[in-house]
Each structure stands twice: as C-alpha cells, then as structure tokens.
C-alpha atoms as a PDB file:
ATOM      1  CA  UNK A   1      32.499  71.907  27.375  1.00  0.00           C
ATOM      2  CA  UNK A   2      28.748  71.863  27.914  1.00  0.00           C
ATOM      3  CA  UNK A   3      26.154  69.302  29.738  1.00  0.00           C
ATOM      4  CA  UNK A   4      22.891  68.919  29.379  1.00  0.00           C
ATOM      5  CA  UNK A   5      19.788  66.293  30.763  1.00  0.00           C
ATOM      6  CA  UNK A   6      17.696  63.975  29.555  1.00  0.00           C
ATOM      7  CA  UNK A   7      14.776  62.447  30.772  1.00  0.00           C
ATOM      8  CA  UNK A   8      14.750  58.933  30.871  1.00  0.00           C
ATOM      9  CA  UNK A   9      12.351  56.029  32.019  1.00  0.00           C
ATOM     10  CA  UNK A  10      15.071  55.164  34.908  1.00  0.00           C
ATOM     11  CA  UNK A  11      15.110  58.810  35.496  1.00  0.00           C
ATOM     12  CA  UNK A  12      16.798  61.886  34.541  1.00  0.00           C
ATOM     13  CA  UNK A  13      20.330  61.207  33.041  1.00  0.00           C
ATOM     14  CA  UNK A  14      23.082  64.050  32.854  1.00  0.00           C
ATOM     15  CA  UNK A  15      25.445  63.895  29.785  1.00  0.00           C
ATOM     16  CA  UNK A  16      28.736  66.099  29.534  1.00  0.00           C
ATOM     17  CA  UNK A  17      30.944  66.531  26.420  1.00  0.00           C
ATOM     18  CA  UNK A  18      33.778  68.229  25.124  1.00  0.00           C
ATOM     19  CA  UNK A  19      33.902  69.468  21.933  1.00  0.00           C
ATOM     20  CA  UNK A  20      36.884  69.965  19.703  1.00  0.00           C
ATOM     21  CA  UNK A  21      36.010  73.414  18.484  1.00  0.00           C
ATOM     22  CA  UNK A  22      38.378  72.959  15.517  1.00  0.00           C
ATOM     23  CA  UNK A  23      37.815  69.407  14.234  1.00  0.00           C
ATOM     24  CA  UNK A  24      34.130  69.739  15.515  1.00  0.00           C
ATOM     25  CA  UNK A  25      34.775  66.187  16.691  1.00  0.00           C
ATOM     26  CA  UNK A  26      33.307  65.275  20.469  1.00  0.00           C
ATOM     27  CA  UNK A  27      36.373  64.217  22.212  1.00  0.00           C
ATOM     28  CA  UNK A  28      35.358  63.657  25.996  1.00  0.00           C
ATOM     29  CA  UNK A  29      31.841  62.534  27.173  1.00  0.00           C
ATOM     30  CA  UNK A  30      30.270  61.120  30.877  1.00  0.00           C
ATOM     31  CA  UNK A  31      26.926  60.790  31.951  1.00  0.00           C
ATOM     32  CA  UNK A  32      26.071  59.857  35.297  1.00  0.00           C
ATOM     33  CA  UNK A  33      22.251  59.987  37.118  1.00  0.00           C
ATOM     34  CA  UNK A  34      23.317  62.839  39.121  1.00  0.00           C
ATOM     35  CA  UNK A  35      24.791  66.167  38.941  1.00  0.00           C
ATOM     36  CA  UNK A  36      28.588  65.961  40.111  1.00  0.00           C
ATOM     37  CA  UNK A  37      31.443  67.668  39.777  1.00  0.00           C
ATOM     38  CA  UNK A  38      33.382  64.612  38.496  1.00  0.00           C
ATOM     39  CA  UNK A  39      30.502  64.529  35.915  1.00  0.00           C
ATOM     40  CA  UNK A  40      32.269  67.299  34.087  1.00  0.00           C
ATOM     41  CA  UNK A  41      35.438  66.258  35.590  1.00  0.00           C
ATOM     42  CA  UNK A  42      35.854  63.294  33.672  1.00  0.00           C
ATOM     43  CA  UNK A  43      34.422  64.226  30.371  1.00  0.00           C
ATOM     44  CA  UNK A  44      37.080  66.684  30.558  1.00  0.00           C
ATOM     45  CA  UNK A  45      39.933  63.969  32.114  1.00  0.00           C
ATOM     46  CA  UNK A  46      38.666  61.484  28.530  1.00  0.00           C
ATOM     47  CA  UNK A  47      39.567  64.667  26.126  1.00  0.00           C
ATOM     48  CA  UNK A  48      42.996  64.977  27.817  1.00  0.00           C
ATOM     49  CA  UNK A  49      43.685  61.894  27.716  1.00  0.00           C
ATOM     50  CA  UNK A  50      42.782  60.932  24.227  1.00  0.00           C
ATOM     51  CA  UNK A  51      45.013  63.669  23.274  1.00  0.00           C
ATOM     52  CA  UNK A  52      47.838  62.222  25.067  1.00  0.00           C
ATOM     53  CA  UNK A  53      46.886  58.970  23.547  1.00  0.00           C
ATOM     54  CA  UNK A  54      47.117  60.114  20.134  1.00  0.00           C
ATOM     55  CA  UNK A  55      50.658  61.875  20.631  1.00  0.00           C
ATOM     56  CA  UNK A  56      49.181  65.605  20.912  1.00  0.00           C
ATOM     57  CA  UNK A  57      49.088  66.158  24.920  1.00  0.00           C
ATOM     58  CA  UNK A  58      48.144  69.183  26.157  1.00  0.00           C
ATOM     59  CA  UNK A  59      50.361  72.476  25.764  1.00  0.00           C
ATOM     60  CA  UNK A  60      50.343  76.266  26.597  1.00  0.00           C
ATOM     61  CA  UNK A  61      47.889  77.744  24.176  1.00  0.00           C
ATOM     62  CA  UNK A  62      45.472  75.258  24.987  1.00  0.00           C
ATOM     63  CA  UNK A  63      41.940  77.102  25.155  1.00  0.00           C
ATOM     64  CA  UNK A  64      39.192  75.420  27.614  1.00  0.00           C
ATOM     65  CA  UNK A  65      35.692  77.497  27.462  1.00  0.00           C
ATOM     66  CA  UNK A  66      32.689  76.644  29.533  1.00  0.00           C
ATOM     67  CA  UNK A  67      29.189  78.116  29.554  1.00  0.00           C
ATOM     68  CA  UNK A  68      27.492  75.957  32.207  1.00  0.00           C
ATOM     69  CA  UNK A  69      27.548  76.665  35.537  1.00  0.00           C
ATOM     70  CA  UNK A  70      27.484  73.877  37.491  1.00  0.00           C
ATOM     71  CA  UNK A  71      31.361  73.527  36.428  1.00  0.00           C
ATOM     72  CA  UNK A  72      33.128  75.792  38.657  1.00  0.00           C
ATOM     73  CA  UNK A  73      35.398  72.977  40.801  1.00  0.00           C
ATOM     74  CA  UNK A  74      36.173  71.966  37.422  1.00  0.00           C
ATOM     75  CA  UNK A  75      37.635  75.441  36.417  1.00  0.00           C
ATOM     76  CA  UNK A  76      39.428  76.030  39.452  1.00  0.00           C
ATOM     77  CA  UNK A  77      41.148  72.600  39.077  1.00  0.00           C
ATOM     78  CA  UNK A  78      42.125  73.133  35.236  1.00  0.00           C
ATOM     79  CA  UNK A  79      43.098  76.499  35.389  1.00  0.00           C
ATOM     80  CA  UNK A  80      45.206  76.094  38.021  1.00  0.00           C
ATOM     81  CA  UNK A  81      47.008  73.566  36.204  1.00  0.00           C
ATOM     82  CA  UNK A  82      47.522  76.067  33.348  1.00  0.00           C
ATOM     83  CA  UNK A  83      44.507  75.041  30.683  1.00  0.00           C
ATOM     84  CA  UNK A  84      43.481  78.685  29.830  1.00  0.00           C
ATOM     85  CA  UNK A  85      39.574  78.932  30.569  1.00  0.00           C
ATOM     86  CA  UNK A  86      37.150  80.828  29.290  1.00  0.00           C
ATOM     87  CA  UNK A  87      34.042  80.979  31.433  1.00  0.00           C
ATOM     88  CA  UNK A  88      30.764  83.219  30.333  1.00  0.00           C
ATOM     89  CA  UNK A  89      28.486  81.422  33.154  1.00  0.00           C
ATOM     90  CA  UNK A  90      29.774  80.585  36.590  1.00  0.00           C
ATOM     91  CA  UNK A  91      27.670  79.035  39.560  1.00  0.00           C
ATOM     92  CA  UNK A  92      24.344  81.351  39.574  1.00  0.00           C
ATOM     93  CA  UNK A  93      26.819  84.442  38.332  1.00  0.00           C
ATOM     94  CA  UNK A  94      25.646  84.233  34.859  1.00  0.00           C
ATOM     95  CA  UNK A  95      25.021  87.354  32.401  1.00  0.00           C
ATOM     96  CA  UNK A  96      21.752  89.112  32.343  1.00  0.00           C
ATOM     97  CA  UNK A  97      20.817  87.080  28.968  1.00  0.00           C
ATOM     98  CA  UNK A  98      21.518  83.685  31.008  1.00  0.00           C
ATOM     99  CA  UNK A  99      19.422  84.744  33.874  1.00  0.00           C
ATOM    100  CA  UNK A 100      16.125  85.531  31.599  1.00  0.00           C
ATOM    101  CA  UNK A 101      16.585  82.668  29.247  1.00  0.00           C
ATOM    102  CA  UNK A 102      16.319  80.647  32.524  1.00  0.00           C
ATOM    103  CA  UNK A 103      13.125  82.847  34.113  1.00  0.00           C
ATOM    104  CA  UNK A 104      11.516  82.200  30.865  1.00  0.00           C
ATOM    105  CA  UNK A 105      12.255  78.107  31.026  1.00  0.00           C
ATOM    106  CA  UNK A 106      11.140  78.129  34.884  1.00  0.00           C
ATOM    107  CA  UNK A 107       8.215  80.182  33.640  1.00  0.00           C
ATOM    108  CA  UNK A 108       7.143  78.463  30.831  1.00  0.00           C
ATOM    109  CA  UNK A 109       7.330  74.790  32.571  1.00  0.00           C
ATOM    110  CA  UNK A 110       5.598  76.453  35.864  1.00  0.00           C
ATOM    111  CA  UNK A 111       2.886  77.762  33.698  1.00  0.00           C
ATOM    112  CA  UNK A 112       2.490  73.825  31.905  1.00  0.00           C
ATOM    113  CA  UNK A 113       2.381  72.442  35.561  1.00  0.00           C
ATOM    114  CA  UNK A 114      -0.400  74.453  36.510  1.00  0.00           C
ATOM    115  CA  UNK A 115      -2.352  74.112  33.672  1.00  0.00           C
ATOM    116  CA  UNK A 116      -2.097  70.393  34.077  1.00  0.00           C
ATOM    117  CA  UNK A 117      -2.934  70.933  38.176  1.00  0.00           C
ATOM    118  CA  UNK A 118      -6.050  72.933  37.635  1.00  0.00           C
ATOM    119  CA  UNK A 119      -7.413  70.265  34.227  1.00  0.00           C
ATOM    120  CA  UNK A 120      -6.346  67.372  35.220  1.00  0.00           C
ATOM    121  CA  UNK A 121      -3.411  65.219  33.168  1.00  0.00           C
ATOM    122  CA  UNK A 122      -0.255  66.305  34.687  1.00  0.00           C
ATOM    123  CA  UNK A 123       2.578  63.860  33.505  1.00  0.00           C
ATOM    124  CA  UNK A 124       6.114  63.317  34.691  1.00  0.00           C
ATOM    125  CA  UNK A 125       7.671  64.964  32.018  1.00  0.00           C
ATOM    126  CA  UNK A 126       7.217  68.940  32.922  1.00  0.00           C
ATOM    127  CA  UNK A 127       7.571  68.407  36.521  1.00  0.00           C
ATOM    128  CA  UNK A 128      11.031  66.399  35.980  1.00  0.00           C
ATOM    129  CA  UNK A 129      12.077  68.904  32.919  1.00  0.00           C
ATOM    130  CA  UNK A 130      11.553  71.635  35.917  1.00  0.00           C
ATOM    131  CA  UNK A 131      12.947  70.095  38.649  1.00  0.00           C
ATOM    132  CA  UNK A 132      16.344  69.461  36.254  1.00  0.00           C
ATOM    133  CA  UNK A 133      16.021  73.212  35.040  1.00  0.00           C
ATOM    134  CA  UNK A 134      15.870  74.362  38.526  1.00  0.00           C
ATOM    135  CA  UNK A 135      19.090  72.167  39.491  1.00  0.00           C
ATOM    136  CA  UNK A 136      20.827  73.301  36.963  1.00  0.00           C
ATOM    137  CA  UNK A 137      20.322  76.702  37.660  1.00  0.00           C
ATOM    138  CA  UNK A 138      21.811  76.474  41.118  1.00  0.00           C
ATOM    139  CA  UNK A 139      18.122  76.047  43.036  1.00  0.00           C
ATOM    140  CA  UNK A 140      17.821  72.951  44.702  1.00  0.00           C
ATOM    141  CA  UNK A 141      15.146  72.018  46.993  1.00  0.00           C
ATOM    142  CA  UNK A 142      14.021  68.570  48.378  1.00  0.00           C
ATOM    143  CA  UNK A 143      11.323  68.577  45.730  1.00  0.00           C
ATOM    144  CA  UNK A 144      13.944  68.741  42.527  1.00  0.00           C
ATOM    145  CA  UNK A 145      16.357  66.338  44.685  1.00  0.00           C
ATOM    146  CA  UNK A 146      13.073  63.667  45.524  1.00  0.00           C
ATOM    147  CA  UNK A 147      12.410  63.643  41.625  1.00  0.00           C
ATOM    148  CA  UNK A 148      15.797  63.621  39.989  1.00  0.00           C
ATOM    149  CA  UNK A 149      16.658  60.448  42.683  1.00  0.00           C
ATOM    150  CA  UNK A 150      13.515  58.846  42.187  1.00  0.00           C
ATOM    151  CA  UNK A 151      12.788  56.587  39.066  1.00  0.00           C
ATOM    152  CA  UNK A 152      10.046  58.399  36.841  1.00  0.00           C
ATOM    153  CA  UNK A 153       8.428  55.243  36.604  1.00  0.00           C
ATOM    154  CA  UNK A 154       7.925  54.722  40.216  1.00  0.00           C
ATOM    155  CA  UNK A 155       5.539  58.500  40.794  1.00  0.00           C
ATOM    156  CA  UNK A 156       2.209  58.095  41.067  1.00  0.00           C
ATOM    157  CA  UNK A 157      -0.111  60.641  40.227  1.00  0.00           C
ATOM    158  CA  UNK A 158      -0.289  61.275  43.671  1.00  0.00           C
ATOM    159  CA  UNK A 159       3.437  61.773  44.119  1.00  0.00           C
ATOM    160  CA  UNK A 160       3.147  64.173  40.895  1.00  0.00           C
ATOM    161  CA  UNK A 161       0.565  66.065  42.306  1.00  0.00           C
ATOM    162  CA  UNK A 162       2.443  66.541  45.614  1.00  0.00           C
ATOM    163  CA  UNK A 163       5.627  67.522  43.779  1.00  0.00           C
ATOM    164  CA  UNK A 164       4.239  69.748  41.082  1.00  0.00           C
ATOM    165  CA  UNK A 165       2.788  71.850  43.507  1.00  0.00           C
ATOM    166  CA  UNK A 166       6.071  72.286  45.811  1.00  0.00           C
ATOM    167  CA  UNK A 167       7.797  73.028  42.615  1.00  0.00           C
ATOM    168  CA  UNK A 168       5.404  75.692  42.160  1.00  0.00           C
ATOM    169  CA  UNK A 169       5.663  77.342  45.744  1.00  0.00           C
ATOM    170  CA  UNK A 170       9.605  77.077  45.561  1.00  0.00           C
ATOM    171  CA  UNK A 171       9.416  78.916  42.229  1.00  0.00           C
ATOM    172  CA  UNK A 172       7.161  81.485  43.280  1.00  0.00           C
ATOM    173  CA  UNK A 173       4.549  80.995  40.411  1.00  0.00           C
ATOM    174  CA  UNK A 174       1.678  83.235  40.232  1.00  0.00           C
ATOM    175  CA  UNK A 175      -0.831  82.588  37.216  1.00  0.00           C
ATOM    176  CA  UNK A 176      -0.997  85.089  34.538  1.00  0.00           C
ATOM    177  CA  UNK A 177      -4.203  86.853  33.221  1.00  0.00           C
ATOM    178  CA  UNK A 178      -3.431  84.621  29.905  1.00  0.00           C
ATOM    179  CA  UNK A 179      -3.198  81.393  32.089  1.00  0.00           C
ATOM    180  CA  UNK A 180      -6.394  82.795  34.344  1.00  0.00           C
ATOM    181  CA  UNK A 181      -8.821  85.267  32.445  1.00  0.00           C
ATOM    182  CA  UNK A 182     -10.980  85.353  35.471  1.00  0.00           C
ATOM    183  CA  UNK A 183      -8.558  87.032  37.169  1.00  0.00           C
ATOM    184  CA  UNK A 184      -8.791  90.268  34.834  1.00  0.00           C
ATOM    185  CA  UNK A 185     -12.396  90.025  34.611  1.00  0.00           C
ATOM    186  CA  UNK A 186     -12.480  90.683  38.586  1.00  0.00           C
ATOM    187  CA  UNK A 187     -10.324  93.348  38.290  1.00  0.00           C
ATOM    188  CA  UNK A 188     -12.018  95.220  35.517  1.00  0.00           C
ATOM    189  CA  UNK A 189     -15.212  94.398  37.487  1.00  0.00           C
ATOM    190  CA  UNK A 190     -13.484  96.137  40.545  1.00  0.00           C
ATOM    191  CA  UNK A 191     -12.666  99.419  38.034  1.00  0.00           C
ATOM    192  CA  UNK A 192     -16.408  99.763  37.436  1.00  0.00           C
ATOM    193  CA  UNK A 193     -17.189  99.883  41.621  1.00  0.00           C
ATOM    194  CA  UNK A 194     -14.150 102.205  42.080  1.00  0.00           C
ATOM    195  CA  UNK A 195     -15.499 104.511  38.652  1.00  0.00           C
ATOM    196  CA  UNK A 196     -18.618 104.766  40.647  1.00  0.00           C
ATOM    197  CA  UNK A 197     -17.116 107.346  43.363  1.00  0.00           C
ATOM    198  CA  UNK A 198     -14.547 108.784  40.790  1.00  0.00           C
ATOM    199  CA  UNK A 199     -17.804 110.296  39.217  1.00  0.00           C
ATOM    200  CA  UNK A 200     -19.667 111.008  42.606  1.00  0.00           C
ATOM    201  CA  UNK A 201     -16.937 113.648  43.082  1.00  0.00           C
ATOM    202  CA  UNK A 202     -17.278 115.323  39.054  1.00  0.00           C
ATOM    203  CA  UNK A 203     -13.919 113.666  38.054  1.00  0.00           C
ATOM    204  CA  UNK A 204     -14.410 113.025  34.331  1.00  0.00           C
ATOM    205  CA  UNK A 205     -11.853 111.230  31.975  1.00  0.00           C
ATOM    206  CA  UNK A 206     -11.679 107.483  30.589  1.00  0.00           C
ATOM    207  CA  UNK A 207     -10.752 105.099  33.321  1.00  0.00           C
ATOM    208  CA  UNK A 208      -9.577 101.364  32.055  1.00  0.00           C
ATOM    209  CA  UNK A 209      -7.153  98.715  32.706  1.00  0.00           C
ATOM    210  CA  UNK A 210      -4.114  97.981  30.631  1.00  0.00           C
ATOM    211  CA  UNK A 211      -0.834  95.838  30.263  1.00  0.00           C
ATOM    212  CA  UNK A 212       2.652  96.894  28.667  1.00  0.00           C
ATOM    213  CA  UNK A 213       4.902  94.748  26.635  1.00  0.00           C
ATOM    214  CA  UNK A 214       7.752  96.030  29.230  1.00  0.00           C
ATOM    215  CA  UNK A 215       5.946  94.912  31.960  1.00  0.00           C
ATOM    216  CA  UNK A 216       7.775  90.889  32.674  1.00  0.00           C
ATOM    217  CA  UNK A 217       5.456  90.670  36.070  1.00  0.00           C
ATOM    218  CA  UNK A 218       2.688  90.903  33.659  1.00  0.00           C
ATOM    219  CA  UNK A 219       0.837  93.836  35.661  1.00  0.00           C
ATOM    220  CA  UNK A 220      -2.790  95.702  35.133  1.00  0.00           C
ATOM    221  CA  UNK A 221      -2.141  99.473  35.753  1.00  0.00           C
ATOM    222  CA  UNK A 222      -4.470 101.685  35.946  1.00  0.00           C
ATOM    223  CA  UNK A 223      -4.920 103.814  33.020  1.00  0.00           C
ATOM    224  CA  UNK A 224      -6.352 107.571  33.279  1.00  0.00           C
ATOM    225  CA  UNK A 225      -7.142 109.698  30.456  1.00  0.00           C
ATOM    226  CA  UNK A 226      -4.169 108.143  28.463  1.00  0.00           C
ATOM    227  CA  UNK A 227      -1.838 107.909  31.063  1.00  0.00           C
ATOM    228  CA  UNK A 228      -0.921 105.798  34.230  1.00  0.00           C
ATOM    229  CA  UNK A 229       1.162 106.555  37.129  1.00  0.00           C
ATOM    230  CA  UNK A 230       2.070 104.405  40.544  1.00  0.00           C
ATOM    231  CA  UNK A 231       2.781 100.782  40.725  1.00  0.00           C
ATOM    232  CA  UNK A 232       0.940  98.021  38.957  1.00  0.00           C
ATOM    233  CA  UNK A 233      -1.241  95.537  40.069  1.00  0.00           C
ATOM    234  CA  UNK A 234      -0.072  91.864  39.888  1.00  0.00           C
ATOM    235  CA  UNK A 235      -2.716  89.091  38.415  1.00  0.00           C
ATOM    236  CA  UNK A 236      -2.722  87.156  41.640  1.00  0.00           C
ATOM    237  CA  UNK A 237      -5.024  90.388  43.464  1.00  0.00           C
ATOM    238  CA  UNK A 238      -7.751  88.989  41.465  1.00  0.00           C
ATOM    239  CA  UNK A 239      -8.433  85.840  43.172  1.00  0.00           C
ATOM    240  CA  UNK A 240     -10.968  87.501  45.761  1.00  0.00           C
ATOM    241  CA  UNK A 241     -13.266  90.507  44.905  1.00  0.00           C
ATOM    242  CA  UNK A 242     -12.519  92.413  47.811  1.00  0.00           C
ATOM    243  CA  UNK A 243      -8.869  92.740  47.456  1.00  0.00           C
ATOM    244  CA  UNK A 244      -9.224  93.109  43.955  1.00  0.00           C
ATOM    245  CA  UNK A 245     -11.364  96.149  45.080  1.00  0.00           C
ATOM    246  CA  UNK A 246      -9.199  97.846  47.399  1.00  0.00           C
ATOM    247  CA  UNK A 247      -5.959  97.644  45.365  1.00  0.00           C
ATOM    248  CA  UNK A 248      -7.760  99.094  42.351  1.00  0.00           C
ATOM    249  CA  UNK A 249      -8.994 101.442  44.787  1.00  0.00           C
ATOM    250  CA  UNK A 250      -5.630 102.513  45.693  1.00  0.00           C
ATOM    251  CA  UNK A 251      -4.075 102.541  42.117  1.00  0.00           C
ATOM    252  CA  UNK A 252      -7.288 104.844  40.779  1.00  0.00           C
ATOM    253  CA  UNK A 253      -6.421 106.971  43.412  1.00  0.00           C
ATOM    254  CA  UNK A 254      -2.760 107.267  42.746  1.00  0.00           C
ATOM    255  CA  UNK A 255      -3.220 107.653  39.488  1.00  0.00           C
ATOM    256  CA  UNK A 256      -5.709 110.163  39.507  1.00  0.00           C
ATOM    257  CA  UNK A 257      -4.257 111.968  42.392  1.00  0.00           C
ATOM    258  CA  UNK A 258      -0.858 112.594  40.250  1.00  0.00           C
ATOM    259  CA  UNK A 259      -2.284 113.233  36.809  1.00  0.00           C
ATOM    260  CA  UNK A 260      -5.377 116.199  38.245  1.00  0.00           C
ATOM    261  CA  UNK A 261      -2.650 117.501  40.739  1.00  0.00           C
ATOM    262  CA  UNK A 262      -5.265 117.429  43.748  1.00  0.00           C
ATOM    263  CA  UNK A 263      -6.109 115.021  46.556  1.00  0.00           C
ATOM    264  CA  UNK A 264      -9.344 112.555  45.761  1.00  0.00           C
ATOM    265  CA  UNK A 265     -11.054 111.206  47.382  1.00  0.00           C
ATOM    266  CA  UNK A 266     -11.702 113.667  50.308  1.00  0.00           C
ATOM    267  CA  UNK A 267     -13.225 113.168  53.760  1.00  0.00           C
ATOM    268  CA  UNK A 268     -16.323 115.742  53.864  1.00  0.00           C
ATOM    269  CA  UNK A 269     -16.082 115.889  57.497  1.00  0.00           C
ATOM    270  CA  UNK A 270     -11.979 116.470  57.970  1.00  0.00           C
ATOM    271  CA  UNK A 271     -11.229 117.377  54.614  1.00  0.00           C
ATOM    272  CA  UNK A 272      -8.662 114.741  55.022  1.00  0.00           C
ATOM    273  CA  UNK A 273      -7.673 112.521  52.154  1.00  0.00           C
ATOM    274  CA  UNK A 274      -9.255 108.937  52.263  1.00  0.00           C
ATOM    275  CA  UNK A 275      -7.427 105.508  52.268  1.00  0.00           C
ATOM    276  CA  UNK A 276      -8.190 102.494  50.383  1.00  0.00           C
ATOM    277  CA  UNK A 277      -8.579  99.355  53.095  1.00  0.00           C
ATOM    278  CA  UNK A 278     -10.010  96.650  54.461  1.00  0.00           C
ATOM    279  CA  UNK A 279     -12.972  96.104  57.055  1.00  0.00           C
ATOM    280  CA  UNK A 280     -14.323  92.653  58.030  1.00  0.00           C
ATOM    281  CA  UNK A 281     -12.966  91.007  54.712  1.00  0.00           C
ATOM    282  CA  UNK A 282     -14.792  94.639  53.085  1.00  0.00           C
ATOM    283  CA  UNK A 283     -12.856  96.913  50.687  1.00  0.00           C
ATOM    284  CA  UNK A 284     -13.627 100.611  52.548  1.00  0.00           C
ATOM    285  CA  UNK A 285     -12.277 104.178  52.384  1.00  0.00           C
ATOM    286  CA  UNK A 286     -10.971 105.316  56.086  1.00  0.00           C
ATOM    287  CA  UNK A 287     -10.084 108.781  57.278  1.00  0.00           C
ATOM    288  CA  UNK A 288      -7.326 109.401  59.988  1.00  0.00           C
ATOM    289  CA  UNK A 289      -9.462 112.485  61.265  1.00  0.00           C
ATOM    290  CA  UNK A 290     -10.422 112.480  64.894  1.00  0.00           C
ATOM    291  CA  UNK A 291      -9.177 108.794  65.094  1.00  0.00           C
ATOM    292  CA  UNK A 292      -9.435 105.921  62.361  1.00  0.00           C
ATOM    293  CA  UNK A 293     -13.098 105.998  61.040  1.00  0.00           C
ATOM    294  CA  UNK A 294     -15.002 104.081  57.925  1.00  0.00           C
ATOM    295  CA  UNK A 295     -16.246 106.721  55.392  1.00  0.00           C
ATOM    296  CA  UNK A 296     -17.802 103.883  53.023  1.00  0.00           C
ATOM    297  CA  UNK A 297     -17.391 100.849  51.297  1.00  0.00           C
ATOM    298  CA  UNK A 298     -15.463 101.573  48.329  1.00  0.00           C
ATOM    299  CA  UNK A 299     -17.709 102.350  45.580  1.00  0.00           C
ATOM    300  CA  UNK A 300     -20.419 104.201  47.998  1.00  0.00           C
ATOM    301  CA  UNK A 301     -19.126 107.890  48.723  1.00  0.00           C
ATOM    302  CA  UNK A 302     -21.580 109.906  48.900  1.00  0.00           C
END
C-alpha cells in the first residue's frame, strides 16, 4: 500500500494503491482531492474485495505492509481484524532515513520558492508540491490547507506570493550561502574587522572562514590555525553588518580562546576578559569591571 499526489489543474489529487507484491498486479486504487483516511481505506476495501470476487478471500498468512504515514486508522482497523501489517512509517514516527529524505524535499522546494520570491516568476507548482509535501508529512497549517482546497487555477500571483511566503515562515527557511553569496561575503568582511584586534594584541596564526560537509545547518565556523572550536555561525547572521560583526566577534574569540589556552581579548583597565555585544545597533567589546562599560567598537582595541 502506498499513496502519492499529483498536481492537477483542478488542484492537487491524492491517489492510493495496493499492490500485489507477488503478481505485481495493482489490485485496489482511490483517489480523492483530499487527504482521508477512507482514501487509503478504500483502496484497501477494492483489493479485498476483488479477492473475494475472484474466489481467493482473505486468509491467515495474509501480509499487509505500509510505508506511508498518513495510514495509521487504516492499520489499526486491519490489524485488528487479523491482516498481518507491516508498517516502517507511522504518523510523523518514521525512521531517521524517512525524516531526512523529507528535510531534504521541504528544503529543496523552500529553497525554489525563494528563489522565485526574490527574481520574480514564482508559479503554482513548487508552492502546491510543498504545501502537499508538508501534509503529507504530518505538518499542516492554514497555508498547505488554503492551497490543497483551492483550485490552482483560481491563485493569483498575489495569492502565490502571500502563500509562498507563509510556507516559508511555517518551514523555518533560512537562505543558504549558495542561495545568498552576499551573506558570506559580510561575514568574511566581518573576519577582516575582528583580525584587526586579534593582531593589536600579537596573536599570530591564519584566521578564515570555512564550511564542513557534516555540517546540514550549513554553518561558517571560524577557523584558527587549522582548527575550529565553539558553535557555528548560521548564514542568516549575515543579513546586517553589525550582527555579522559581533557573532564573528564572539566565535574568533572562542576559538582562539580554546586553541592558545589564555583569555583574549583583555580589558587593560580590569584585566577582565571582554564580551562581544551590541551598542546602539554597534558591534562593541564590554567589560563587567566596575559596572558594564564599552571598551571599543569591535575592531578598535587599542
């Protein structure tokens, strides 16, 4: 048993089958415009029955697997009537490999949707394919359930626009450095300003930004003659120069800190170590000596 969705000019159609894993025949189909239980309920009910039809009903031994999980009722009601079920995905209880295949559908559509947003052109057809990938991943939101009730034919531009957008806040979506190469370029702009007070204080070694293939949140970490420590920074940070600043501040000095085994950079009047911050909308170091006080703007210790 298995469903899947296609989009359609009316809209997006559901279609459920059984397959006869032996004969490799297709023995039970339904397709409805939305996503019921008695979708897979009477795919399933048309296999039975044809069975029955054709003299061979349904015994013990009988073997029902399932790998979709919108399909639970359906198990409970099968299995209960003694069809031995197999079931690898169940509501959003789905195996690790489930779980990433559908972070990297949601991903990839997300990352077509805001391509489209930002140039101009968005069509129905990535904004429906995500609202039925979301649905059928157990995340429903009135933005999936507007489009998959709506016609396709009946969204304007406008209405795309609108419901691209809430697809992308529901989702989470943050642009990567491939999607946004401006956003690196501000952070390794930000390295240079930090660089400037890791050599006011006689700290040598190669400072740069890098990304690792077992990074999935697509970091920048802050790199350190060879070696990086701390957490990385996410794409998103480099949207505005000044945050960009003061969370490169605050990896360089996290990473530098751990890998020379001494605290940098240092208040000259406490001998306190310095924190990374913000000032009027200004990246700043700050000292906690004699009460909160600005040392500098990041990138001019003295």
């Amino acid at each position: 048993m298995n469903f899947t969705h296609v989009a359609a000019w009316c809209g997006v159609v559901y279609v459920a089958f059984v397959a006869d894993i032996y004969s490799r025949a297709i023995v039970g189909w339904a397709a409805s415009p939305a996503k019921h239980t008695t979708l897979v309920l009477d795919a399933l009910d048309m296999a039975l029955w044809r069975r029955e039809r054709t003299g061979h009903p349904v015994g013990p031994g009988l073997i029902h697997h399932s790998d979709a999980g919108s399909q639970s009722v359906m198990h409970r009601r099968y299995c209960a009537e003694g069809l031995a079920c197999l079931v690898s995905c169940s509501g959003r209880h789905c195996s690790v490999h489930s779980e990433e295949q559908a972070r990297q559908v949601v991903d990839a559509l997300s990352g077509r949707i805001y391509t489209a947003l930002r140039d101009g052109g968005l069509d129905a057809e990535p904004v429906l394919e995500l609202a039925s990938s979301l649905e059928e991943w157990g995340m429903s939101t009135p933005a999936t359930q507007e489009l998959l009730e709506r016609p396709a034919t009946r969204l304007t531009t406008a209405d795309l626009t609108r419901l691209g957008e809430s697809l992308l806040r529901d989702t989470n979506f943050e642009p990567t450095f491939a999607l946004e190469p401006r956003l690196w370029a501000t952070l390794e702009h930000a390295l240079k300003v930090v660089e400037r007070d890791v050599r006011a204080r006689g700290i040598t070694g190669k400072l740069r930004l890098v990304t690792h293939d077992w990074d999935n949140g697509g970091h920048a970490w802050v790199e350190f003659q060879g070696d990086h420590h701390g957490n990385g920074i996410s794409p998103i940070t480099g949207r505005d120069p000044q945050t960009a600043l003061a969370a490169v501040a605050d990896a360089v000095q996290e990473t530098i800190m751990e890998l020379i085994w001494r605290v940098w950079p240092v208040c000259a009047t406490h001998d306190l170590g310095l924190h990374a911050g913000w000032e009027h909308g200004i990246a700043i170091w700050w000292c906690t000596g004699n009460g909160t006080h600005t040392v500098a703007p990041v990138g001019e210790l003295p």
